[in-house]
C-alpha atoms as a PDB file:
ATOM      1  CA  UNK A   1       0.000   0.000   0.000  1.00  0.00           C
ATOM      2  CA  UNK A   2       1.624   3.513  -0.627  1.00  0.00           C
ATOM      3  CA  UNK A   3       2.454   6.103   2.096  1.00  0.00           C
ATOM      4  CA  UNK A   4      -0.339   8.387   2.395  1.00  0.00           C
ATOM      5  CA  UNK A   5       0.570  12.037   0.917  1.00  0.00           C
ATOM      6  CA  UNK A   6       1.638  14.313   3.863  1.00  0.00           C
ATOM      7  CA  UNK A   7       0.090  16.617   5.338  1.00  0.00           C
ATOM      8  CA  UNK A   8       0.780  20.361   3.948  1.00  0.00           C
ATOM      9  CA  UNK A   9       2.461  22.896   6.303  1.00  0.00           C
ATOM     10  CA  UNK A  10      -0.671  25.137   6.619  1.00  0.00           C
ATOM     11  CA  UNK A  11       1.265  27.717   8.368  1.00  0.00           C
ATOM     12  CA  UNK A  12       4.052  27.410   5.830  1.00  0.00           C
ATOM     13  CA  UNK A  13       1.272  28.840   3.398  1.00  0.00           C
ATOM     14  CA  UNK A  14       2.126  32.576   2.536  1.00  0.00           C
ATOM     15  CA  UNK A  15       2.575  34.725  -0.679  1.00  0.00           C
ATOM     16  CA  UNK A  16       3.804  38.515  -0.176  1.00  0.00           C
ATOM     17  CA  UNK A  17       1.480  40.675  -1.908  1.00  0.00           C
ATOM     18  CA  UNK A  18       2.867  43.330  -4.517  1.00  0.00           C
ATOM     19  CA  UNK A  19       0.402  44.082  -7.511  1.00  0.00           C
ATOM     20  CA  UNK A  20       0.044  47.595  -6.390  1.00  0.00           C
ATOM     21  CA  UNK A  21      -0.998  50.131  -3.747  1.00  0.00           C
ATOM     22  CA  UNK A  22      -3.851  52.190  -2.772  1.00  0.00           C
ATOM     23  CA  UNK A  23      -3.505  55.962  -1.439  1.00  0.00           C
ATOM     24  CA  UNK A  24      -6.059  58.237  -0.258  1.00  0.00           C
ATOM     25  CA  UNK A  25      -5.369  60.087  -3.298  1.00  0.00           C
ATOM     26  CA  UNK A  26      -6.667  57.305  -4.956  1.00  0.00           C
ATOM     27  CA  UNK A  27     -10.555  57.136  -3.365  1.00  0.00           C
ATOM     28  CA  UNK A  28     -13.387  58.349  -5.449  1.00  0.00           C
ATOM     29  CA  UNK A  29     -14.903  60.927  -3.302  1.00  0.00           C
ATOM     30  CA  UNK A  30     -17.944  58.392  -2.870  1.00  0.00           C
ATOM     31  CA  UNK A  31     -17.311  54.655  -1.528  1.00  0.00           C
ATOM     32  CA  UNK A  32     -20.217  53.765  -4.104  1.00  0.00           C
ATOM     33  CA  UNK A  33     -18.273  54.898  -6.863  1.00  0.00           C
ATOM     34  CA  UNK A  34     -15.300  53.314  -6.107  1.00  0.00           C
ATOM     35  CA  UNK A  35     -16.602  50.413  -5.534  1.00  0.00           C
ATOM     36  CA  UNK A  36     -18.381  49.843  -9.062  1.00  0.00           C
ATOM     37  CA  UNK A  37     -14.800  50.993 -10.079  1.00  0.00           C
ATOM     38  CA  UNK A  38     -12.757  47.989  -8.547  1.00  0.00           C
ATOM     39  CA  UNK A  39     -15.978  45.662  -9.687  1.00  0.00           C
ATOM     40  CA  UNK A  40     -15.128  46.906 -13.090  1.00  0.00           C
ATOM     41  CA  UNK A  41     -11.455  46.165 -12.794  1.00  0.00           C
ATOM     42  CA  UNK A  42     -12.468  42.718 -11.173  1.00  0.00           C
ATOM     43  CA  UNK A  43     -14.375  42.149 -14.094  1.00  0.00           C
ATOM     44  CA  UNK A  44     -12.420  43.394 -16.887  1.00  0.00           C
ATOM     45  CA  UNK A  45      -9.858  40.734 -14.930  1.00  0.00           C
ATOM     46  CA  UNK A  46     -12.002  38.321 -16.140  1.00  0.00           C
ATOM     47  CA  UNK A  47     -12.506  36.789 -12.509  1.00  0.00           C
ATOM     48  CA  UNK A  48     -14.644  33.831 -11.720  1.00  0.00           C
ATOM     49  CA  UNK A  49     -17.832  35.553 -10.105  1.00  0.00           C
ATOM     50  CA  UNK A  50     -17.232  38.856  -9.738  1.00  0.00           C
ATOM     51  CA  UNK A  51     -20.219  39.447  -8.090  1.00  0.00           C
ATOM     52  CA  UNK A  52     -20.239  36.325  -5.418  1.00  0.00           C
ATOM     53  CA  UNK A  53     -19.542  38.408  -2.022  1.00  0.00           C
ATOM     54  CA  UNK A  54     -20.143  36.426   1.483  1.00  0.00           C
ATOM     55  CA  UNK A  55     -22.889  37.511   3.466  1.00  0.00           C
ATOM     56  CA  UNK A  56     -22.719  37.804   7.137  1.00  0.00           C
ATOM     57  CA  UNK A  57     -26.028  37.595   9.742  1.00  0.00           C
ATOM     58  CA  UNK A  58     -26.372  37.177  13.617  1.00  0.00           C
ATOM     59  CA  UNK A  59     -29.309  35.371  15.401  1.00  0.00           C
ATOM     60  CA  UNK A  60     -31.197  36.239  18.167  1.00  0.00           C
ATOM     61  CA  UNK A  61     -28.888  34.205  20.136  1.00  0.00           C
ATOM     62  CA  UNK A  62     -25.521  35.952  18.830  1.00  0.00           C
ATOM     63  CA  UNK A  63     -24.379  33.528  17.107  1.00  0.00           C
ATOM     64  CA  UNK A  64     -22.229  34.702  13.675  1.00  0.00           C
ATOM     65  CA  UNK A  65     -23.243  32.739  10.514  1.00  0.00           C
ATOM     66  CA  UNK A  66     -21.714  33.461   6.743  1.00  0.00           C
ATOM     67  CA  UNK A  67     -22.696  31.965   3.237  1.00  0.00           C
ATOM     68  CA  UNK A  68     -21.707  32.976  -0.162  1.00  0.00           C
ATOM     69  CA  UNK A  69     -24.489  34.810  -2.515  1.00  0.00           C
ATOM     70  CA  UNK A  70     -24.356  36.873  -5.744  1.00  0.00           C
ATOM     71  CA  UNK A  71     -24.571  40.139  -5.732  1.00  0.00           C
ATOM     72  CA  UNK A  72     -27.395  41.520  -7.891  1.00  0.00           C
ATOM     73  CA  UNK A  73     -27.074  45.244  -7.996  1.00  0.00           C
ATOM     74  CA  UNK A  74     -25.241  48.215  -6.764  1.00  0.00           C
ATOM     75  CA  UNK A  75     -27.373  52.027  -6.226  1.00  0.00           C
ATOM     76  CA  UNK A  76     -26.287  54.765  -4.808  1.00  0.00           C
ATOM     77  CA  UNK A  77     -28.370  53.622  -1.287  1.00  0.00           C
ATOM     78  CA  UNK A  78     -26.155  50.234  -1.447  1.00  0.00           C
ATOM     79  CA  UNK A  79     -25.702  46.523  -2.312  1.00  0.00           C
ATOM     80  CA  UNK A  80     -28.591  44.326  -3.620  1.00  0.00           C
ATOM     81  CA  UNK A  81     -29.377  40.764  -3.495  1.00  0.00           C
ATOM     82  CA  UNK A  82     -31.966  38.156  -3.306  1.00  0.00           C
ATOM     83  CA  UNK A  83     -32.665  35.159  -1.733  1.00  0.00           C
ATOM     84  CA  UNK A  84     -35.706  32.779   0.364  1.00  0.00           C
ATOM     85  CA  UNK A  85     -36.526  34.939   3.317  1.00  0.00           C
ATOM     86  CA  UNK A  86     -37.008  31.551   5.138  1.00  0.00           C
ATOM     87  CA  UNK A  87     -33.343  30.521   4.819  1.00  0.00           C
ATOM     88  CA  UNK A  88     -31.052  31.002   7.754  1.00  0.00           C
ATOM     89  CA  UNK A  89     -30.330  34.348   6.392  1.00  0.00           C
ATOM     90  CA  UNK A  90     -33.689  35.473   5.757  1.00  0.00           C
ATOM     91  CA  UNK A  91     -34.781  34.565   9.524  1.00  0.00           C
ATOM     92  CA  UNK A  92     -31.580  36.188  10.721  1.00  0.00           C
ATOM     93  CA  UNK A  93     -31.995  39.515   8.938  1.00  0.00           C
ATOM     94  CA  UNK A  94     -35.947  39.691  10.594  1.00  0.00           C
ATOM     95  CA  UNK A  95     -34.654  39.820  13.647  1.00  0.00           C
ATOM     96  CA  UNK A  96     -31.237  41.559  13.168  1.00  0.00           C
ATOM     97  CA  UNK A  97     -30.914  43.642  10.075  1.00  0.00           C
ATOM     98  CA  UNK A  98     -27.095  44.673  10.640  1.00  0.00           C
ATOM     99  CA  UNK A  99     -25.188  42.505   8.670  1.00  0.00           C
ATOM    100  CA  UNK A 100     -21.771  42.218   7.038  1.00  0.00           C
ATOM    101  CA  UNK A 101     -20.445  41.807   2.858  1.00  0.00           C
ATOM    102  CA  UNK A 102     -17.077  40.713   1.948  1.00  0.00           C
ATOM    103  CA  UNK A 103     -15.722  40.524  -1.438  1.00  0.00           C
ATOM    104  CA  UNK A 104     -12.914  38.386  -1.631  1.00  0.00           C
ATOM    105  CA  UNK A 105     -11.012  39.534  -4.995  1.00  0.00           C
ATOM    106  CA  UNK A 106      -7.714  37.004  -4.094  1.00  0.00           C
ATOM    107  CA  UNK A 107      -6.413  37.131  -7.736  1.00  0.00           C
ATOM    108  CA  UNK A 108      -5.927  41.534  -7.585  1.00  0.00           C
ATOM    109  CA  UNK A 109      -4.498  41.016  -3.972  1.00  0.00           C
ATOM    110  CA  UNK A 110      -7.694  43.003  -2.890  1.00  0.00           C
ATOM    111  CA  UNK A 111     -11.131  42.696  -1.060  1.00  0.00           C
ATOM    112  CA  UNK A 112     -13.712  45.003   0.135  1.00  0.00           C
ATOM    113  CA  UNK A 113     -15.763  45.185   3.287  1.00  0.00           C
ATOM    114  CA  UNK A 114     -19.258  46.143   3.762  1.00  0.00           C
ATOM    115  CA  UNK A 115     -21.074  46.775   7.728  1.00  0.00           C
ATOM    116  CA  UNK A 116     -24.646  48.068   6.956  1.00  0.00           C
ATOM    117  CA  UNK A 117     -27.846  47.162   7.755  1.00  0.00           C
ATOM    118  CA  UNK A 118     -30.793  45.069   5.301  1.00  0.00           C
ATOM    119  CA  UNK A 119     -33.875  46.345   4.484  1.00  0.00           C
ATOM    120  CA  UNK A 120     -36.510  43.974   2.149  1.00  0.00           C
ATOM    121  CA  UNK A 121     -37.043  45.767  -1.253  1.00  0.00           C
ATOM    122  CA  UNK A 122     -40.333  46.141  -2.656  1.00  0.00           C
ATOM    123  CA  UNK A 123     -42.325  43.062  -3.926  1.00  0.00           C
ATOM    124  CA  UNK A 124     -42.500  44.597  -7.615  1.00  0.00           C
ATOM    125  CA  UNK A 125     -38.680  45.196  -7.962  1.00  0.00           C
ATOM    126  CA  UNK A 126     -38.539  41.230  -6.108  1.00  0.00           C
ATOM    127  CA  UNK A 127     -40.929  40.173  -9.200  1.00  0.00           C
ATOM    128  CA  UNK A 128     -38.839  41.706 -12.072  1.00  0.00           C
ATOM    129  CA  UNK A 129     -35.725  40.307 -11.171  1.00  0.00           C
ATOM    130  CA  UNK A 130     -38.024  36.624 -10.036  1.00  0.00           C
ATOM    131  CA  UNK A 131     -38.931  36.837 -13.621  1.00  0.00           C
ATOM    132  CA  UNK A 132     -35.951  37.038 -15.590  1.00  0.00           C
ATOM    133  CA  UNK A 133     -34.093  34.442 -13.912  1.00  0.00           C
ATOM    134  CA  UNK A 134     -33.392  31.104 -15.626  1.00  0.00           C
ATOM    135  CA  UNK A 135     -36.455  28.711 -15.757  1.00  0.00           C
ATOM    136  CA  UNK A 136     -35.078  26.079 -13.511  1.00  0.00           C
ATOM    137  CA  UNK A 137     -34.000  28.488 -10.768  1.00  0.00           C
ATOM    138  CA  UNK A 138     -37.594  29.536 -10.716  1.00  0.00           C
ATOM    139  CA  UNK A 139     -38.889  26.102  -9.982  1.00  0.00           C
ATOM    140  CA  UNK A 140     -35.690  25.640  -7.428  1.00  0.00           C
ATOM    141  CA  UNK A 141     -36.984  28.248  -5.583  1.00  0.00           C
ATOM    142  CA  UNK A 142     -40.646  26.431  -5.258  1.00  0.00           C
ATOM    143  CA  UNK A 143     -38.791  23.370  -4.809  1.00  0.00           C
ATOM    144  CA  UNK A 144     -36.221  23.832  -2.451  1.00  0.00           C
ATOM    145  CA  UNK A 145     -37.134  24.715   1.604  1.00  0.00           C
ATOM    146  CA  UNK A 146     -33.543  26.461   1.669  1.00  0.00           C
ATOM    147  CA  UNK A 147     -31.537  25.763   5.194  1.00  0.00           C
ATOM    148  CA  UNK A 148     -33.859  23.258   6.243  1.00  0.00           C
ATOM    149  CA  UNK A 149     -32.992  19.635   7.035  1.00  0.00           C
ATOM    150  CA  UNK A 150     -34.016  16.923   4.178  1.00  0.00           C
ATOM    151  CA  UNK A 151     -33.986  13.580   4.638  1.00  0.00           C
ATOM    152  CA  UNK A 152     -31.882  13.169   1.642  1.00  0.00           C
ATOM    153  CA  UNK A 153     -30.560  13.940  -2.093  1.00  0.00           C
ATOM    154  CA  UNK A 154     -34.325  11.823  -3.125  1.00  0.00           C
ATOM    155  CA  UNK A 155     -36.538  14.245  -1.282  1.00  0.00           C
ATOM    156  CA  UNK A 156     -35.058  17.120  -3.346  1.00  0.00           C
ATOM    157  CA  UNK A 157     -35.020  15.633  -6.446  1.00  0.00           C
ATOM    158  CA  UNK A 158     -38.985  14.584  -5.111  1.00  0.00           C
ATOM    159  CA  UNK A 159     -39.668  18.229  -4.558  1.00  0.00           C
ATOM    160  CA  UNK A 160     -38.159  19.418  -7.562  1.00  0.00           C
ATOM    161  CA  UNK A 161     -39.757  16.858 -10.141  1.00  0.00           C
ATOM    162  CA  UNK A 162     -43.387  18.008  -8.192  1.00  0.00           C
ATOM    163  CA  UNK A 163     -42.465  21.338  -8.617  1.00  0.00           C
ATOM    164  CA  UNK A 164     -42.025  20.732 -12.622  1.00  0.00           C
ATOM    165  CA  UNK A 165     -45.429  18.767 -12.867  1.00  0.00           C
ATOM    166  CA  UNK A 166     -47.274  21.634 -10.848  1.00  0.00           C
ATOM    167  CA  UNK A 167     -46.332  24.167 -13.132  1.00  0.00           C
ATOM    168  CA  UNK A 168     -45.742  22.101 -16.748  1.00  0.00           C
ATOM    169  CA  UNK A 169     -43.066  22.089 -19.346  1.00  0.00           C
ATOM    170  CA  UNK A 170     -43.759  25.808 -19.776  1.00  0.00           C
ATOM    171  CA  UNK A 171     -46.199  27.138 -17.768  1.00  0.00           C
ATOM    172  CA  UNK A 172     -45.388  30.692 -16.209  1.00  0.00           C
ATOM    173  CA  UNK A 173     -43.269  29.953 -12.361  1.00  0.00           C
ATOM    174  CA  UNK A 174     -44.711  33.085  -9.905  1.00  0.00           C
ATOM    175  CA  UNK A 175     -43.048  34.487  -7.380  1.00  0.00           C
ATOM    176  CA  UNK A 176     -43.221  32.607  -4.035  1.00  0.00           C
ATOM    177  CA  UNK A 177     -44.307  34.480  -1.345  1.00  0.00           C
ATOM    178  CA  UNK A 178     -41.050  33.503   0.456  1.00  0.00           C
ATOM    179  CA  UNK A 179     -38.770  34.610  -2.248  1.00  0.00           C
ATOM    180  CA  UNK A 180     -37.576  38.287  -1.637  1.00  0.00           C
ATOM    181  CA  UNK A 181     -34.732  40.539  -1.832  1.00  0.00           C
ATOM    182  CA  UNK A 182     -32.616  42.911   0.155  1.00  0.00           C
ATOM    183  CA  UNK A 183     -30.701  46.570  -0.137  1.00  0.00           C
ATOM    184  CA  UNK A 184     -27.914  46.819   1.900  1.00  0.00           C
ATOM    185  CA  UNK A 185     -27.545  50.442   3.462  1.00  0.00           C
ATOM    186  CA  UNK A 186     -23.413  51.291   4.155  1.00  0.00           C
ATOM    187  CA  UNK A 187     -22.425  52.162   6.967  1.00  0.00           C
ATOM    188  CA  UNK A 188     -18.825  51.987   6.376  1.00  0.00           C
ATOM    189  CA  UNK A 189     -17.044  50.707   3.217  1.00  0.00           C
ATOM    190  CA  UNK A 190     -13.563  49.080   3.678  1.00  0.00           C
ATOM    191  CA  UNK A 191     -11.057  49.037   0.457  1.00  0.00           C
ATOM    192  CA  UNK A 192      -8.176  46.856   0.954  1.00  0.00           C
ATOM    193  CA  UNK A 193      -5.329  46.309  -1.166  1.00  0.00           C
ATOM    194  CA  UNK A 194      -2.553  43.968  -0.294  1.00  0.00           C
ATOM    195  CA  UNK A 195       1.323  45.283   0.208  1.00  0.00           C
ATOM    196  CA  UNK A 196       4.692  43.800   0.338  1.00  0.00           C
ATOM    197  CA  UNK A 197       5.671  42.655   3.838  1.00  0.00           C
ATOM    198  CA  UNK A 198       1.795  42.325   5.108  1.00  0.00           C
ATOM    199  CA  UNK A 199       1.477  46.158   5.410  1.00  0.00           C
ATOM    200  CA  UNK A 200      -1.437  45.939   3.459  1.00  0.00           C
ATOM    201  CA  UNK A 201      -3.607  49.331   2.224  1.00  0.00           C
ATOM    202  CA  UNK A 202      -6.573  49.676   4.426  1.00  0.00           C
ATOM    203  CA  UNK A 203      -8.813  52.274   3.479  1.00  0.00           C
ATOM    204  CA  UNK A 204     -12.501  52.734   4.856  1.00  0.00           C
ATOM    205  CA  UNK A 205     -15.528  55.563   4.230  1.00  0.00           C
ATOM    206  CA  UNK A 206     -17.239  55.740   7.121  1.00  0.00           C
ATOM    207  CA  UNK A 207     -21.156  57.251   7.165  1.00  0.00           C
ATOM    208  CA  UNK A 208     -21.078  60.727   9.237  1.00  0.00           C
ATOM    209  CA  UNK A 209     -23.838  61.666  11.164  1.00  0.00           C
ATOM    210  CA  UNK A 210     -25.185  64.687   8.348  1.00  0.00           C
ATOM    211  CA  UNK A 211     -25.066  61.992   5.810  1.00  0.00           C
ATOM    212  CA  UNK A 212     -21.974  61.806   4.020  1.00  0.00           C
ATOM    213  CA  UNK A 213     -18.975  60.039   4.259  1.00  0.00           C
ATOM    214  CA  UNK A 214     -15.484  60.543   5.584  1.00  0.00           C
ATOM    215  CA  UNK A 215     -12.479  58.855   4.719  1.00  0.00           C
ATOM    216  CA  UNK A 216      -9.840  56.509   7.209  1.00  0.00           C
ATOM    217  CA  UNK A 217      -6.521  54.877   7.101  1.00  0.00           C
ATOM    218  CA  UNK A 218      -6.218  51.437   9.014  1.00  0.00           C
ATOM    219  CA  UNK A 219      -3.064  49.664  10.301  1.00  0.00           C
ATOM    220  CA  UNK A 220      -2.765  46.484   8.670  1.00  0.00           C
END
């Protein structure tokens, strides 16, 4: 029998950062702007999912939890995305609406960091964007009771093939009443840009009270 593989030195893991820098000089004067900026640049980069960003929620309890999601939109009043309000996340954000975005952008050595708070966006805006999603992710959406346990791979496959005879080979797929979507509101906007020798480029807007933003370095 061959020797198992060994284990990699985890902590042996490292690569020193040097694509570029970011000075203050460098910030649009709104984080909104500069943030549809570096999406740009992530996806002229031709990155895999530009727009997947992690999305972080607390429960009553006060107990973290983080997924990844897509991204769906950017406005000037923040981040957009949609998902089944009776998911983990969807229960979490009734109860707590501050939550946290990250968007990991590993290959340009950069990320950027969202605090804010969710509020549910209209059901007509939730409808237009429920409608011109693919077919199939429609009937997921019936199918699927997202974060809840199943008894197995069968009992979705069960749901989904009902949910395909309920509605027909092309019958129109509504939007389920526990389908919505969510605008995140900024309260600060983090911009970081890694550096040689871990002294990475921190940068973060910050909401003031009148409304506007103002502009921080952070030690690395």
């Amino acid at each position: 029998m061959p020797e198992p593989a060994p284990h990699p030195d985890i902590a042996a893991l490292r690569e020193d950062y040097a694509r570029g820098g970011l000075a203050e000089t460098d910030l649009a004067s709104d984080p909104i702007e500069m943030f549809e900026r570096w999406l740009a640049e992530a996806i002229d980069a031709g990155l895999h999912e530009p727009n997947a960003m992690v999305v972080s929620t607390v429960s009553a309890d006060g107990l973290p939890s983080a997924r990844m999601v897509l991204l769906k939109g950017v406005r000037p009043e923040g981040f957009v995305f949609f998902t089944n309000l009776e998911s983990r996340k969807g229960r979490e954000l009734t109860g707590e609406s501050a939550c946290a975005l990250l968007f990991p952008w590993h290959p340009l050595e950069r990320q950027v960091r969202v605090e804010g708070r969710a509020a549910l966006l209209p059901r007509s805006e939730v409808d237009d964007y429920f409608a011109s999603r693919p077919r199939g992710s429609r009937v997921g959406a019936w199918a699927s009771p997202q974060s809840r346990v199943v008894e197995g791979r069968d009992e979705l496959d069960r749901r989904y093939a009902d949910a395909l005879a309920r509605f027909g080979d092309d019958g129109p797929v509504p939007t389920p009443d526990h389908w919505g979507g969510y605008l995140v509101a900024p309260e600060s906007i983090e911009f970081w840009q890694g550096r040689p020798g871990r002294m990475h480029d921190r940068l973060v807007y910050r909401r003031t009270h009148t409304g506007g933003w103002r502009t921080e370095r952070l030690a690395p």
